[in-house]
PDB file of N, CA and C in Angstrom:
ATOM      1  N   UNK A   1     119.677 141.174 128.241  1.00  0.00           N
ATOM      2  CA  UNK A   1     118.947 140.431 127.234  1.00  0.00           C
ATOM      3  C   UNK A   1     119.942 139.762 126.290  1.00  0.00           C
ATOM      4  N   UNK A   2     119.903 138.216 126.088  1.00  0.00           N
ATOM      5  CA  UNK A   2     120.740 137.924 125.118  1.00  0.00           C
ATOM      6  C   UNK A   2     120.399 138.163 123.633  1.00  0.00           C
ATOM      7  N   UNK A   3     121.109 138.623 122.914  1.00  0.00           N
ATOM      8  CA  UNK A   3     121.366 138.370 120.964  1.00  0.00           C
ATOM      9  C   UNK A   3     120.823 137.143 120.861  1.00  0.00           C
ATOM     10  N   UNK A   4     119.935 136.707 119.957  1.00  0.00           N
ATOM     11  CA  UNK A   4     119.673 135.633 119.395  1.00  0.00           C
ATOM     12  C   UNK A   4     120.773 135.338 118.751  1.00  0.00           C
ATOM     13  N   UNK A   5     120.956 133.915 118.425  1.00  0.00           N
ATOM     14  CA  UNK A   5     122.488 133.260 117.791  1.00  0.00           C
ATOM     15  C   UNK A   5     122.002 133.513 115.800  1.00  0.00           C
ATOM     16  N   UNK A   6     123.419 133.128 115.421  1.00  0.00           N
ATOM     17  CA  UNK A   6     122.916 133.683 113.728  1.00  0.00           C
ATOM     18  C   UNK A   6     121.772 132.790 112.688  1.00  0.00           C
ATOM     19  N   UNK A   7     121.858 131.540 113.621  1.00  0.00           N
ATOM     20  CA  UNK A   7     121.045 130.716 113.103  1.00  0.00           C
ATOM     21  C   UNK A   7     119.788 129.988 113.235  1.00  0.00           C
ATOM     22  N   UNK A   8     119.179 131.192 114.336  1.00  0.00           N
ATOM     23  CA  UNK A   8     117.787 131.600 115.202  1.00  0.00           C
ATOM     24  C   UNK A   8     116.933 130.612 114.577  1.00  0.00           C
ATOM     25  N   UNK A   9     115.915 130.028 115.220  1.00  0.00           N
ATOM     26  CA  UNK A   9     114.852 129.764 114.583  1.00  0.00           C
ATOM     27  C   UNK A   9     113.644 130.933 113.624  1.00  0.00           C
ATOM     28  N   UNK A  10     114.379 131.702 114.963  1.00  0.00           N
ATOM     29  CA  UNK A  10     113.472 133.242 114.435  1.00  0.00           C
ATOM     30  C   UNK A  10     114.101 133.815 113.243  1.00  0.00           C
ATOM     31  N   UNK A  11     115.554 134.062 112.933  1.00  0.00           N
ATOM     32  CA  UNK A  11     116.250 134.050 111.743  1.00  0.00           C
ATOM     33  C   UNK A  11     116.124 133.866 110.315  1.00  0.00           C
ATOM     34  N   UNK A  12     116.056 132.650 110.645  1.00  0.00           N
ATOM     35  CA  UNK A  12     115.698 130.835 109.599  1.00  0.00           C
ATOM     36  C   UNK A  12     114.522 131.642 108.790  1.00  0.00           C
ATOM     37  N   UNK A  13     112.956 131.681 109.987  1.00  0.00           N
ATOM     38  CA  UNK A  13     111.685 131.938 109.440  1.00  0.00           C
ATOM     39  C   UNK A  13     111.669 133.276 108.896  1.00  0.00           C
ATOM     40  N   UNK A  14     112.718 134.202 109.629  1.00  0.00           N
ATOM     41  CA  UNK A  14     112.676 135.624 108.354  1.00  0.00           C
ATOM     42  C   UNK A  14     113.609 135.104 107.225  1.00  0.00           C
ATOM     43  N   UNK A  15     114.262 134.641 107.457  1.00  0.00           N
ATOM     44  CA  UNK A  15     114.793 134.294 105.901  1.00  0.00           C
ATOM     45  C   UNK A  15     114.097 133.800 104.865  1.00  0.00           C
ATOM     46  N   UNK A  16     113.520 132.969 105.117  1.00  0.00           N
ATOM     47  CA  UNK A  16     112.098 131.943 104.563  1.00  0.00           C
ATOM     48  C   UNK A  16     111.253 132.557 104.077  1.00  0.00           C
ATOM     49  N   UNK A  17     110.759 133.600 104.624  1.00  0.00           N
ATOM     50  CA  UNK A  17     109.226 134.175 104.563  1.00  0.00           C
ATOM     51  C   UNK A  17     109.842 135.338 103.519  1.00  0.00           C
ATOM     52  N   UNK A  18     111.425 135.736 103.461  1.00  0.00           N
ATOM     53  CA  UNK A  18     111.970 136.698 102.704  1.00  0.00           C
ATOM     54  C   UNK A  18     112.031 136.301 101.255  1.00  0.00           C
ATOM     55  N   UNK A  19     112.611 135.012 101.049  1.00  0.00           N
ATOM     56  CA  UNK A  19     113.372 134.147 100.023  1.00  0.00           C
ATOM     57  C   UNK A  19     111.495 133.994  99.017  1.00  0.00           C
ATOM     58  N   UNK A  20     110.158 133.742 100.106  1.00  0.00           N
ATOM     59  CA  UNK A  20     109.210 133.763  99.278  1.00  0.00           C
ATOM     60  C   UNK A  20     108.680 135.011  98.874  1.00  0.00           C
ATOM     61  N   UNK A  21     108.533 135.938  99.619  1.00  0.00           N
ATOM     62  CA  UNK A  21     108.381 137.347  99.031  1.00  0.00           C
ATOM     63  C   UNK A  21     109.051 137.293  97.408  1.00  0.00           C
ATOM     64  N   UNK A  22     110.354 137.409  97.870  1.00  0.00           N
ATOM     65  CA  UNK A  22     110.706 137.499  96.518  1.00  0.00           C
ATOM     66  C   UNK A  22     110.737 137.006  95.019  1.00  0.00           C
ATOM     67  N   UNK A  23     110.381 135.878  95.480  1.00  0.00           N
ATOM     68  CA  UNK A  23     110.005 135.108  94.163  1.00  0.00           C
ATOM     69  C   UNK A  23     108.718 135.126  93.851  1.00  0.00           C
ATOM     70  N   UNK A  24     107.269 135.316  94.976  1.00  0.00           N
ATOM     71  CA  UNK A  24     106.438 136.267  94.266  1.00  0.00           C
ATOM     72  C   UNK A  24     106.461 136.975  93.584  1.00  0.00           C
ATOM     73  N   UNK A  25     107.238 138.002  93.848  1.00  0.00           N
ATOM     74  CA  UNK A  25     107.885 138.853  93.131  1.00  0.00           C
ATOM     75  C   UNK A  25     108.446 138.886  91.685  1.00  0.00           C
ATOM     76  N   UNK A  26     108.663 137.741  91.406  1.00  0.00           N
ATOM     77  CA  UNK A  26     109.759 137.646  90.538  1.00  0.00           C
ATOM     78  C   UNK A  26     111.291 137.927  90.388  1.00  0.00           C
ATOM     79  N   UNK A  27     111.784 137.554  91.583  1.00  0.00           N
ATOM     80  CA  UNK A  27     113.084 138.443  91.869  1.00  0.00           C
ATOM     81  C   UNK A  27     113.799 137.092  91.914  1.00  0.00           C
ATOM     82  N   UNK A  28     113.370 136.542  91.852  1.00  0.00           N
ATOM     83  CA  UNK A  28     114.258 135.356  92.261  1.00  0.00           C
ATOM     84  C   UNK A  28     113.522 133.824  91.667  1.00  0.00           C
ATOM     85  N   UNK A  29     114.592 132.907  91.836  1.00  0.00           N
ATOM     86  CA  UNK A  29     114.203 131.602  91.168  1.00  0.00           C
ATOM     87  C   UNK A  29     114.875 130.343  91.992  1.00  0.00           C
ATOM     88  N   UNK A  30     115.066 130.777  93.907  1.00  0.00           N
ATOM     89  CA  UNK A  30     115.352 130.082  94.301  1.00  0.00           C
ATOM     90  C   UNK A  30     114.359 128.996  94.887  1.00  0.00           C
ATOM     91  N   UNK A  31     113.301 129.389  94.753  1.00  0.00           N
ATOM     92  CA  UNK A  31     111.998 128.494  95.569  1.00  0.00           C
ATOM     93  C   UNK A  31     111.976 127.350  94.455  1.00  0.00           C
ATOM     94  N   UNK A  32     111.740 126.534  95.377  1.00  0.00           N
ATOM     95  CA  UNK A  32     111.996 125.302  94.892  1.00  0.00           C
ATOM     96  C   UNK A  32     110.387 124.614  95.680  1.00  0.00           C
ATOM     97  N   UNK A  33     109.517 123.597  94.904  1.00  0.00           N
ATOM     98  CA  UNK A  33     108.295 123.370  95.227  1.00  0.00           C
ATOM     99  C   UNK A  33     108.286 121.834  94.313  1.00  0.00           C
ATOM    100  N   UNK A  34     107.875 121.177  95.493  1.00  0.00           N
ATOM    101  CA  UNK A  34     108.131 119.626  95.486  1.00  0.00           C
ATOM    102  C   UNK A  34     106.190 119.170  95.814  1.00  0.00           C
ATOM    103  N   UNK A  35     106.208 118.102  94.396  1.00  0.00           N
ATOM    104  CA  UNK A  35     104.738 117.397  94.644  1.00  0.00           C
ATOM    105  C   UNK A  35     104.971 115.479  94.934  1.00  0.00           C
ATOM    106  N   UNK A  36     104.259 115.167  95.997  1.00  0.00           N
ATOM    107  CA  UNK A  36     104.906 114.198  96.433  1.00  0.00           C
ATOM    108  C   UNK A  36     103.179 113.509  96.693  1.00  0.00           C
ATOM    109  N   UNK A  37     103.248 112.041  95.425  1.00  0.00           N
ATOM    110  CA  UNK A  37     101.940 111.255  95.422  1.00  0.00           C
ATOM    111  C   UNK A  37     102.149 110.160  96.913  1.00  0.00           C
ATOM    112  N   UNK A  38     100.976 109.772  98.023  1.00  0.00           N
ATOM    113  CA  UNK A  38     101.265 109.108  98.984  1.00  0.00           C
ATOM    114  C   UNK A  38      99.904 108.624  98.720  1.00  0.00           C
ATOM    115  N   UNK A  39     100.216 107.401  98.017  1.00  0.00           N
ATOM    116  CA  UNK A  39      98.993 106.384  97.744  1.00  0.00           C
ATOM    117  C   UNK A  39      98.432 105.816  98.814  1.00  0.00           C
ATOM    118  N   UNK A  40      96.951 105.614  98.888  1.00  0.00           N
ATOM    119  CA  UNK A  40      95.822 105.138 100.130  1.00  0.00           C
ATOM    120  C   UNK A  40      96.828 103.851 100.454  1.00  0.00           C
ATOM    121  N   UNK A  41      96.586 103.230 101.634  1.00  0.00           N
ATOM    122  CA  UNK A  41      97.138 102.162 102.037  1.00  0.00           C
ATOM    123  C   UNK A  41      95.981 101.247 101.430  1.00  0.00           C
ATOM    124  N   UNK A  42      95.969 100.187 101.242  1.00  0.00           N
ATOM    125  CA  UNK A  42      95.181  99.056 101.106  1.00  0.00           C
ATOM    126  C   UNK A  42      94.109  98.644 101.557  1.00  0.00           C
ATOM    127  N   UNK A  43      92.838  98.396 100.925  1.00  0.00           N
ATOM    128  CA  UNK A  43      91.747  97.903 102.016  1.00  0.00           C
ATOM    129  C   UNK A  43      92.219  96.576 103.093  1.00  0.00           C
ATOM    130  N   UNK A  44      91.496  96.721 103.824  1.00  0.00           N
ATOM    131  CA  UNK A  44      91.612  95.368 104.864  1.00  0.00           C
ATOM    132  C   UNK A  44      90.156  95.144 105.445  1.00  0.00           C
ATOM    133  N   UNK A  45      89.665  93.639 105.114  1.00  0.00           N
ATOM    134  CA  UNK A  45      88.504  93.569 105.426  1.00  0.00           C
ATOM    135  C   UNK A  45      87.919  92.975 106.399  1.00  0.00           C
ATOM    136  N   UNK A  46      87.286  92.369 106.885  1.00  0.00           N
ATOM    137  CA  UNK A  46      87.431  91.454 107.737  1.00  0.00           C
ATOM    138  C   UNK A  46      88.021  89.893 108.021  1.00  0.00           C
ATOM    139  N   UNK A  47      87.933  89.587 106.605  1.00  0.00           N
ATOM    140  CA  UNK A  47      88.772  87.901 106.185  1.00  0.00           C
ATOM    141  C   UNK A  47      90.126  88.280 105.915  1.00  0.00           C
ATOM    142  N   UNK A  48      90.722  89.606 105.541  1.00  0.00           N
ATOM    143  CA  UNK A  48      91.867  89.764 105.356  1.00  0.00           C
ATOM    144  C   UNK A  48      92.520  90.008 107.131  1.00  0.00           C
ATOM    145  N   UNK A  49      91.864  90.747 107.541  1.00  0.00           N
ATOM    146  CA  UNK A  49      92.649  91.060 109.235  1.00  0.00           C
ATOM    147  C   UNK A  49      92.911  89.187 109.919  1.00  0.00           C
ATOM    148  N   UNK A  50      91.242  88.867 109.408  1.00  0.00           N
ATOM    149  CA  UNK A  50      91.882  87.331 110.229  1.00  0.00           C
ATOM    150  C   UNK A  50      92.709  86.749 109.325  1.00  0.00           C
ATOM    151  N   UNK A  51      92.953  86.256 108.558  1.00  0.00           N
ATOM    152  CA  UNK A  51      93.888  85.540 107.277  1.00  0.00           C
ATOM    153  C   UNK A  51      95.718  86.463 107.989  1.00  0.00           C
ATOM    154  N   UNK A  52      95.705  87.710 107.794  1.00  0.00           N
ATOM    155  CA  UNK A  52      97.209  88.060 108.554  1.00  0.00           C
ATOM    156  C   UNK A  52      97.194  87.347 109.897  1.00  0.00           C
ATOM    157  N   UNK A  53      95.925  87.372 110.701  1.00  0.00           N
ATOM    158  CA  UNK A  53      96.519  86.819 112.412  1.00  0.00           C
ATOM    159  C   UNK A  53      96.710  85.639 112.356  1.00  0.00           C
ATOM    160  N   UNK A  54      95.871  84.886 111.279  1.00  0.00           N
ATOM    161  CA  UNK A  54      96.348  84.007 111.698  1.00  0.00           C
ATOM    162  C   UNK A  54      97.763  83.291 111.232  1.00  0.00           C
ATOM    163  N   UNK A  55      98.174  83.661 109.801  1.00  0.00           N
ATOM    164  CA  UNK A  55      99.541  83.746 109.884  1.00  0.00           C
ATOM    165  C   UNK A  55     100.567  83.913 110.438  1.00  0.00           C
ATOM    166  N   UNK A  56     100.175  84.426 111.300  1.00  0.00           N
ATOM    167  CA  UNK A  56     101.255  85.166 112.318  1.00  0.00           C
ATOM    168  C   UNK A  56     100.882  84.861 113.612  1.00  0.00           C
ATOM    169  N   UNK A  57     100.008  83.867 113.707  1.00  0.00           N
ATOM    170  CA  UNK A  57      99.620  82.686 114.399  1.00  0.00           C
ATOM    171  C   UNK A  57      99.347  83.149 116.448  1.00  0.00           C
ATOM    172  N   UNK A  58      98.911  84.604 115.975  1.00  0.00           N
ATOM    173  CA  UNK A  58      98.221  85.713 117.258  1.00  0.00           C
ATOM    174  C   UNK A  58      97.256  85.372 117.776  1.00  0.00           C
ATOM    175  N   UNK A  59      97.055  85.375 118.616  1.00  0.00           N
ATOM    176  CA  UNK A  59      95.635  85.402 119.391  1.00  0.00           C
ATOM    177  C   UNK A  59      95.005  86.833 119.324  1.00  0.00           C
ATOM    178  N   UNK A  60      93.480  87.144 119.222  1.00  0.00           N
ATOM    179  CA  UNK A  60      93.396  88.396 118.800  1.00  0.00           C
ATOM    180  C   UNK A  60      93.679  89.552 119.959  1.00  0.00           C
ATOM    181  N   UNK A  61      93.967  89.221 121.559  1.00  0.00           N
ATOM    182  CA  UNK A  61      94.663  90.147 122.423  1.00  0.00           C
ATOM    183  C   UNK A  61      95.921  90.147 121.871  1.00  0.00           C
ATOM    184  N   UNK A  62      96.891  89.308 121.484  1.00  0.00           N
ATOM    185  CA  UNK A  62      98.309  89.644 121.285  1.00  0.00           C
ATOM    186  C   UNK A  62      98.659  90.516 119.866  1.00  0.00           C
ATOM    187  N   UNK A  63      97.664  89.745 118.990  1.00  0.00           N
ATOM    188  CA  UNK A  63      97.431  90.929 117.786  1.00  0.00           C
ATOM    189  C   UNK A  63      96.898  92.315 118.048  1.00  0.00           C
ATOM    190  N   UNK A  64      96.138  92.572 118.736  1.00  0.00           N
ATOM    191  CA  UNK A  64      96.140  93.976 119.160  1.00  0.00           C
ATOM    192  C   UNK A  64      96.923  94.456 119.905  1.00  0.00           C
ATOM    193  N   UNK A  65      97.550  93.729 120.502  1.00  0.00           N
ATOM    194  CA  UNK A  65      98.966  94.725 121.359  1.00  0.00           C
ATOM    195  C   UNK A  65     100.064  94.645 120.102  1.00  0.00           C
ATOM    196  N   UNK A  66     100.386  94.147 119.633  1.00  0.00           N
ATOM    197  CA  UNK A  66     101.077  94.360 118.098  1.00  0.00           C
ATOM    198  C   UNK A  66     100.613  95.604 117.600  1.00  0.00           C
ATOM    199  N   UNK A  67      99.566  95.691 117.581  1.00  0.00           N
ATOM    200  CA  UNK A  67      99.143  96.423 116.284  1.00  0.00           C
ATOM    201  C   UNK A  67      99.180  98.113 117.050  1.00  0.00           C
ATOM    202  N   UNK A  68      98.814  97.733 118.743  1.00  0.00           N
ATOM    203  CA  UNK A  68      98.334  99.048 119.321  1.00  0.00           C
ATOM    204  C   UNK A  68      97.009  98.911 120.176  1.00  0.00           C
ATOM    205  N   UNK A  69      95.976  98.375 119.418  1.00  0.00           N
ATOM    206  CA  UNK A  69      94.708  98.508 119.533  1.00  0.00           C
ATOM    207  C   UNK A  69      94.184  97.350 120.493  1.00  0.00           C
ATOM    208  N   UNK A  70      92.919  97.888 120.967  1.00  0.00           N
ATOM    209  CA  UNK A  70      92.066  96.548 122.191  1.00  0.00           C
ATOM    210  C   UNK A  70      91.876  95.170 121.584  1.00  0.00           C
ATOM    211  N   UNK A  71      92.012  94.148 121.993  1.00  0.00           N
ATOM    212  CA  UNK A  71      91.055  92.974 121.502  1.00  0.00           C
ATOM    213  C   UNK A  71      89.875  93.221 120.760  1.00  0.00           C
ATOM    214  N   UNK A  72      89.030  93.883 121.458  1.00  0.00           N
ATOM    215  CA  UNK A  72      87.473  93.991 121.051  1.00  0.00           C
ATOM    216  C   UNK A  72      87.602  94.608 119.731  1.00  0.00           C
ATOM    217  N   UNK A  73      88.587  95.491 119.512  1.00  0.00           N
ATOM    218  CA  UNK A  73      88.776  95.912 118.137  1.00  0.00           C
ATOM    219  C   UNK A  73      89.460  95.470 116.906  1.00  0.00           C
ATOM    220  N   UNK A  74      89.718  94.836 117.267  1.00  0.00           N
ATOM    221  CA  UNK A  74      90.094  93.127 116.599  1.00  0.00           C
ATOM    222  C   UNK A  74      88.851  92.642 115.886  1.00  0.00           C
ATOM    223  N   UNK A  75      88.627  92.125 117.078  1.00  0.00           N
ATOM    224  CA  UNK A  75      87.343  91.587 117.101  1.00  0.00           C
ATOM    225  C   UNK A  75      86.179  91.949 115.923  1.00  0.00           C
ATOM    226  N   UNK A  76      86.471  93.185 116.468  1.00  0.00           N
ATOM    227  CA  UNK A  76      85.176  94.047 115.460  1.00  0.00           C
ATOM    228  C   UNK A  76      85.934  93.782 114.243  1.00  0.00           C
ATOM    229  N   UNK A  77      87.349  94.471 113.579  1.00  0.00           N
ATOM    230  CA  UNK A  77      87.425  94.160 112.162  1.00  0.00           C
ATOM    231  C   UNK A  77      87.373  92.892 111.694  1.00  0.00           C
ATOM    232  N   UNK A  78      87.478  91.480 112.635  1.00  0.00           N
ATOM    233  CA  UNK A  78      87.359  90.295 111.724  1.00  0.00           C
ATOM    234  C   UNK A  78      86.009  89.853 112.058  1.00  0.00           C
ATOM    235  N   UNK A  79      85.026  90.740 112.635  1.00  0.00           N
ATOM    236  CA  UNK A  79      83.565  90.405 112.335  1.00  0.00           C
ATOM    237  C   UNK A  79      82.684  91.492 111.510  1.00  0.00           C
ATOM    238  N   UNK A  80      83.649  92.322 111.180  1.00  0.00           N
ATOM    239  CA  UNK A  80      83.065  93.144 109.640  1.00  0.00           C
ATOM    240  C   UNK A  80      82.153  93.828 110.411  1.00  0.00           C
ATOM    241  N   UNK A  81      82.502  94.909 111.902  1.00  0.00           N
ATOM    242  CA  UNK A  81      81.315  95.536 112.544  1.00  0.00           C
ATOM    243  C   UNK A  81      81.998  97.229 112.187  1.00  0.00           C
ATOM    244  N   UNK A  82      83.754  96.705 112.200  1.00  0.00           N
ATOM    245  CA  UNK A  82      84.522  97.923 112.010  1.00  0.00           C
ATOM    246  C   UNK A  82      85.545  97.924 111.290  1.00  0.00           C
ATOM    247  N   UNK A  83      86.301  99.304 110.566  1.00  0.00           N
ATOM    248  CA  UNK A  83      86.523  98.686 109.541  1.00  0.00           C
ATOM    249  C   UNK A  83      88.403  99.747 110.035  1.00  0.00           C
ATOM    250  N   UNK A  84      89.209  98.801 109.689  1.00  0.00           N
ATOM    251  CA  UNK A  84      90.530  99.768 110.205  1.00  0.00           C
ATOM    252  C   UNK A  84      90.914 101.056 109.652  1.00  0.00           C
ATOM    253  N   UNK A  85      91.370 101.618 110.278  1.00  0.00           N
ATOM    254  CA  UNK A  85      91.696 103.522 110.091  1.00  0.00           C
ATOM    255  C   UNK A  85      93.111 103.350 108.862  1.00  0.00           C
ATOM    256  N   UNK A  86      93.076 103.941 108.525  1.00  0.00           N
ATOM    257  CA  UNK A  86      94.231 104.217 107.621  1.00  0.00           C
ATOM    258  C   UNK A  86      95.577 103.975 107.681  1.00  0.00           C
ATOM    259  N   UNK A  87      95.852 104.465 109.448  1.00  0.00           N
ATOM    260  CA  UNK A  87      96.953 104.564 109.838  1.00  0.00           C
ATOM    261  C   UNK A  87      96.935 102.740 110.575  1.00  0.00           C
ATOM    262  N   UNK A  88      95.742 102.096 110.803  1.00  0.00           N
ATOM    263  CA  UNK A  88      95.925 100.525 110.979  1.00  0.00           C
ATOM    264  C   UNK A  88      96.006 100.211 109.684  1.00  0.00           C
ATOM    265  N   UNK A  89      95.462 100.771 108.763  1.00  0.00           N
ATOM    266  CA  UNK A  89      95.983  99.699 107.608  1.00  0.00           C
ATOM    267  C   UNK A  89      97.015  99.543 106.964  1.00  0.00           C
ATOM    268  N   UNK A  90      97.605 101.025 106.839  1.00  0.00           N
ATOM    269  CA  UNK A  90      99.090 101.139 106.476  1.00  0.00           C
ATOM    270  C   UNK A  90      99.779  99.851 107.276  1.00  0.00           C
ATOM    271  N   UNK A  91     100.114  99.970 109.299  1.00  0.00           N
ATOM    272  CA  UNK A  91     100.456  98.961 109.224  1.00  0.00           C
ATOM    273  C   UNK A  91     100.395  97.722 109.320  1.00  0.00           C
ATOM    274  N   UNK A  92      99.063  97.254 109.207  1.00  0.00           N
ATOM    275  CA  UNK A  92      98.311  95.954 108.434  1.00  0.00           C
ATOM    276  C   UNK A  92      99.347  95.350 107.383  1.00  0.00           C
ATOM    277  N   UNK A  93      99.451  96.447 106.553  1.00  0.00           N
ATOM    278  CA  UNK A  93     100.425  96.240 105.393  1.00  0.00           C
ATOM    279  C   UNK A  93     101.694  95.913 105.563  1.00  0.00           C
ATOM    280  N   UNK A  94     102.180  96.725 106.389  1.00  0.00           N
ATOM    281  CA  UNK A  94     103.893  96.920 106.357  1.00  0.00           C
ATOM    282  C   UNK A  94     104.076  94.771 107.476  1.00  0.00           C
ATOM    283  N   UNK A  95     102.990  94.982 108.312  1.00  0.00           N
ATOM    284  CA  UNK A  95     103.079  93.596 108.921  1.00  0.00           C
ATOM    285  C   UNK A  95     103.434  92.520 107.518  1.00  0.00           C
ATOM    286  N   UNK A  96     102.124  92.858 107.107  1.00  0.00           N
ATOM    287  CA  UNK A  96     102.219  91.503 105.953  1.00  0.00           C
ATOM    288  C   UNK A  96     103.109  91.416 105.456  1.00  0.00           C
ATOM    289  N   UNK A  97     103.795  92.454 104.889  1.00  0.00           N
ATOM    290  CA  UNK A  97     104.770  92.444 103.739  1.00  0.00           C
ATOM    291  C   UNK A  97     106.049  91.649 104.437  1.00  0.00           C
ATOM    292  N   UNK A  98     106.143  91.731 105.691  1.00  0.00           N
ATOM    293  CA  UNK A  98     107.455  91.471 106.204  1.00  0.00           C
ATOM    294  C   UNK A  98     107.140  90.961 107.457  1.00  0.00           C
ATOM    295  N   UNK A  99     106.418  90.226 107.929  1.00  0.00           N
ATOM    296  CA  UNK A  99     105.846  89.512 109.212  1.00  0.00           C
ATOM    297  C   UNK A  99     106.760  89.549 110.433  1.00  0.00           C
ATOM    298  N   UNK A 100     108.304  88.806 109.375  1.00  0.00           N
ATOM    299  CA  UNK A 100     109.659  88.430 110.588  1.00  0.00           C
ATOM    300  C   UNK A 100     110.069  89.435 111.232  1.00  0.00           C
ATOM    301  N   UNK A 101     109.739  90.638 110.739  1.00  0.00           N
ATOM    302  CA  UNK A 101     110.187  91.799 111.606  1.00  0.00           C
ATOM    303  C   UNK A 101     109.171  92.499 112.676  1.00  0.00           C
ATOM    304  N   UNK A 102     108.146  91.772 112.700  1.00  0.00           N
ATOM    305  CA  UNK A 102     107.622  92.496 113.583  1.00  0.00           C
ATOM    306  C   UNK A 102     107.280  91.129 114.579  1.00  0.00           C
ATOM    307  N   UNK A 103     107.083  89.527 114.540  1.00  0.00           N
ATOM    308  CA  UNK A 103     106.836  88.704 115.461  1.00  0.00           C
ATOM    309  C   UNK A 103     107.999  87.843 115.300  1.00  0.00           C
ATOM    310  N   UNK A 104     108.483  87.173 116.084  1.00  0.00           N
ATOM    311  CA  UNK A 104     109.852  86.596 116.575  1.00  0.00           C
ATOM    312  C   UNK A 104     109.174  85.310 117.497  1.00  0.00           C
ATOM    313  N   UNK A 105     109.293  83.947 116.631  1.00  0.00           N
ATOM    314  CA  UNK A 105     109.082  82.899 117.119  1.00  0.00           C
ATOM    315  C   UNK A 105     110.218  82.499 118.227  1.00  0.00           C
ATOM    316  N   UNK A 106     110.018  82.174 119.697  1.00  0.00           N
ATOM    317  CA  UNK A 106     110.586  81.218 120.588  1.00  0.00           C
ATOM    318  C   UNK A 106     110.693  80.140 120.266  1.00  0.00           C
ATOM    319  N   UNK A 107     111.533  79.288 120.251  1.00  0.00           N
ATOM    320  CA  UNK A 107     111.619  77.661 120.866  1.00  0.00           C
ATOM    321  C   UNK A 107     111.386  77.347 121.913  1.00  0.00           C
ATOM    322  N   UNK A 108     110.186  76.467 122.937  1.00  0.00           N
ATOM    323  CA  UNK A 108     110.372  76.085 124.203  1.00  0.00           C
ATOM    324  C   UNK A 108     110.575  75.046 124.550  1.00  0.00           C
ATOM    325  N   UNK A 109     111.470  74.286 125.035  1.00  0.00           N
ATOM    326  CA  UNK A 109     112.536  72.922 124.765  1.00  0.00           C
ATOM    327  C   UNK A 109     111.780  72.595 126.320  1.00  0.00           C
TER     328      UNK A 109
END
């Protein structure tokens, strides 16, 4: 049977689970406890989803392969049937803010 090494995962988590005991306790004042605000992403409505595509001058299949998502679901948010998830609107957002990094115009000569 091998020794676990000194810096085990299994180790780590008794150390962890030790370090909080004790400051339950009052034995200690190494716990350290972090509050971290992560503001809603932005609405996006249906004139806003089309107003970004078309900036970015997508067809709504190529905007959904951008984004992840089907055409039809496209579709639906710029006909106000559906409305984007959180994690589309976040990057709804991060698109807008910075377009050039996510679509890359060709020249075709």
């Amino acid at each position: 049977m091998r020794k676990p090494s000194k810096n085990s995962l299994g180790d780590l988590l008794v150390q962890s689970l030790t370090e909080v005991r004790e400051a339950a306790r009052g034995r200690t004042t190494k716990l350290t406890v972090k509050t971290v605000d992560i503001p809603e992403p932005p609405e996006y409505d249906a004139r806003s989803v089309h107003k970004l595509r078309d900036r970015l001058g997508l067809s709504q299949g190529l905007f959904g392969k951008l984004l992840g998502v089907s055409r039809k679901l496209v579709e639906a948010w710029e006909a106000g049937t559906r409305k984007p998830s959180p994690m589309a609107r976040r990057l709804l957002d991060a698109i807008a803010r910075e377009p050039n990094a996510y679509v890359r115009r060709s020249r075709v000569a």
